[in-house]
Protein backbone atom coordinates (compact mmCIF):
# COMPACT_ATOMS: atom_id res chain seq x y z
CA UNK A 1 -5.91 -24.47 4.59
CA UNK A 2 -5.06 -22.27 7.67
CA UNK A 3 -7.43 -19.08 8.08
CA UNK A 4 -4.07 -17.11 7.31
CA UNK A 5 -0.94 -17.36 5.43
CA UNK A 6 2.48 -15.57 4.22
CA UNK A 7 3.12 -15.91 0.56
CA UNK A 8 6.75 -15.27 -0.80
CA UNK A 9 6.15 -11.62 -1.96
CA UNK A 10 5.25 -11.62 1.97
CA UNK A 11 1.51 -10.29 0.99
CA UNK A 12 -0.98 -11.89 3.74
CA UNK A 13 -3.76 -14.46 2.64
CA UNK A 14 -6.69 -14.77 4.84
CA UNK A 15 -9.84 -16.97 3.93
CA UNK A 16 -12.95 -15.00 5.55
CA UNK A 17 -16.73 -15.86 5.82
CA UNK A 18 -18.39 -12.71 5.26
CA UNK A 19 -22.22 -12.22 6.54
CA UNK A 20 -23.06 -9.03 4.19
CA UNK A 21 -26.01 -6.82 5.58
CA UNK A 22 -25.56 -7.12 9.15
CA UNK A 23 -26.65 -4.61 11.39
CA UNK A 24 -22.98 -4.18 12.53
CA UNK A 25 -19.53 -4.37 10.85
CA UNK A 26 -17.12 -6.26 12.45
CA UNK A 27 -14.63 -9.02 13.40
CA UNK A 28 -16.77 -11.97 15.11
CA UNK A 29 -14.15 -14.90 15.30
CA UNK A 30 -13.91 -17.79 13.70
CA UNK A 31 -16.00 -19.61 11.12
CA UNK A 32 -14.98 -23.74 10.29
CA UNK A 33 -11.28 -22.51 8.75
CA UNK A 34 -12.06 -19.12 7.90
CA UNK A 35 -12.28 -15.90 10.29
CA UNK A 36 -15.94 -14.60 10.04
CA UNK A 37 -16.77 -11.24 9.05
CA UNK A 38 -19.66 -8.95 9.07
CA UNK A 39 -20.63 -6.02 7.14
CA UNK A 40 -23.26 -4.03 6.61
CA UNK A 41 -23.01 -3.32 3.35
CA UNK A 42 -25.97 -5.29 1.41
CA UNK A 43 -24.38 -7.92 -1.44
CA UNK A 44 -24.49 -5.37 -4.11
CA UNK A 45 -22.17 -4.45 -7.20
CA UNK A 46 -19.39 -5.53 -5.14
CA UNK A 47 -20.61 -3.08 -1.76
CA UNK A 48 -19.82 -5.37 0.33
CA UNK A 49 -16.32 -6.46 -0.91
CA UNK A 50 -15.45 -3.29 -0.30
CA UNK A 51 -16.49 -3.14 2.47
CA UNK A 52 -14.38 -6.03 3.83
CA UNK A 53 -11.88 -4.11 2.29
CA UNK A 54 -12.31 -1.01 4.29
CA UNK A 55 -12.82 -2.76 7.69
CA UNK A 56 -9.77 -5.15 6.64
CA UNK A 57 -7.31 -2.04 5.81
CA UNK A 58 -8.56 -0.16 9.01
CA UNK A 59 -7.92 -3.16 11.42
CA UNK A 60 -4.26 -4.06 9.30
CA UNK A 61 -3.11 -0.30 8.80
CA UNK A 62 -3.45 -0.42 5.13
CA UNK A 63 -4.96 1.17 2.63
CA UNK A 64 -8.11 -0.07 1.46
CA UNK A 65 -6.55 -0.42 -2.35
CA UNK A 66 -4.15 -3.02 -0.77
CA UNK A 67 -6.44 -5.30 0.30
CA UNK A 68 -7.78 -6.74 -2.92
CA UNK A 69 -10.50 -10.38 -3.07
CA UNK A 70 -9.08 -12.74 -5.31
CA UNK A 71 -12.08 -15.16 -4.72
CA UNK A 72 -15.66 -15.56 -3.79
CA UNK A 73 -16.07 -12.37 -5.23
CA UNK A 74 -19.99 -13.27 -5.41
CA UNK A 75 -19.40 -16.06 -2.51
CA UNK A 76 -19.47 -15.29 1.14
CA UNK A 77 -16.56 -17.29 1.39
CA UNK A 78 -13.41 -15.37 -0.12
CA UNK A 79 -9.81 -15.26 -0.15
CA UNK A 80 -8.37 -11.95 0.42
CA UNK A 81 -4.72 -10.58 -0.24
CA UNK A 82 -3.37 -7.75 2.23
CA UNK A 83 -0.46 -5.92 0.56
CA UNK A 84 2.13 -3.85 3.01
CA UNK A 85 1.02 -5.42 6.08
CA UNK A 86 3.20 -6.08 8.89
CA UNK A 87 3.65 -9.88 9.56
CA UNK A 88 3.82 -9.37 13.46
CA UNK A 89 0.79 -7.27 13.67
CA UNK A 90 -0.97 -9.50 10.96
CA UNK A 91 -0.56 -12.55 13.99
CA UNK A 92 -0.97 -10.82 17.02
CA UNK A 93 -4.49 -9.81 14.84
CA UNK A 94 -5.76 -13.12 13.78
CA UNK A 95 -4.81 -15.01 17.03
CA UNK A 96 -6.94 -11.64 18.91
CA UNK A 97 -9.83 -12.31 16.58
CA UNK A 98 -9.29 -16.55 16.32
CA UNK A 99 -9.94 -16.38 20.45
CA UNK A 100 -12.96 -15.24 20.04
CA UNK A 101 -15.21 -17.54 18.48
């Protein structure tokens, strides 16, 4: 599966690799097929989740409620779905990120 995709309610699925209690938060590129995240939230009653949600909605221009994990909720692989984001800005985003890993 591609790192991204468009469903038909137009909602935006990415498949991340999340590194939970990093020293930083942040985009670092990509992972195999997924796009590799850091937090710094610790693995923790769901901390870091939403913290991939926060730095997701920030980066997208969404609100962190619209970005929701529907799995690997206890995996650091996860599917996420991004709500309200704009398609254009959603690929000028990954391709920004895919360069650079």
């Amino acid at each position: 599966m591609a790192s991204y995709q468009v469903d038909a309610r137009g909602d935006v699925l990415i498949s991340l690799h999340v590194q939970p209690g990093a020293a930083d938060s942040g985009i670092v590129g990509l992972h195999g097929d997924a796009l590799k995240v850091k937090v710094a939230a610790a693995p923790e009653r769901g901390r870091a989740n939403a913290a991939v949600a926060r730095l997701l909605a920030g980066e997208l221009g969404v609100r962190p409620s619209d970005v929701e994990v529907v799995s690997g909720h206890s995996s650091r692989r996860k599917r996420v779905r991004v709500r309200g984001a704009d398609r254009d800005r959603v690929a000028r985003w990954f391709e920004g990120h895919a360069a650079q890993g």
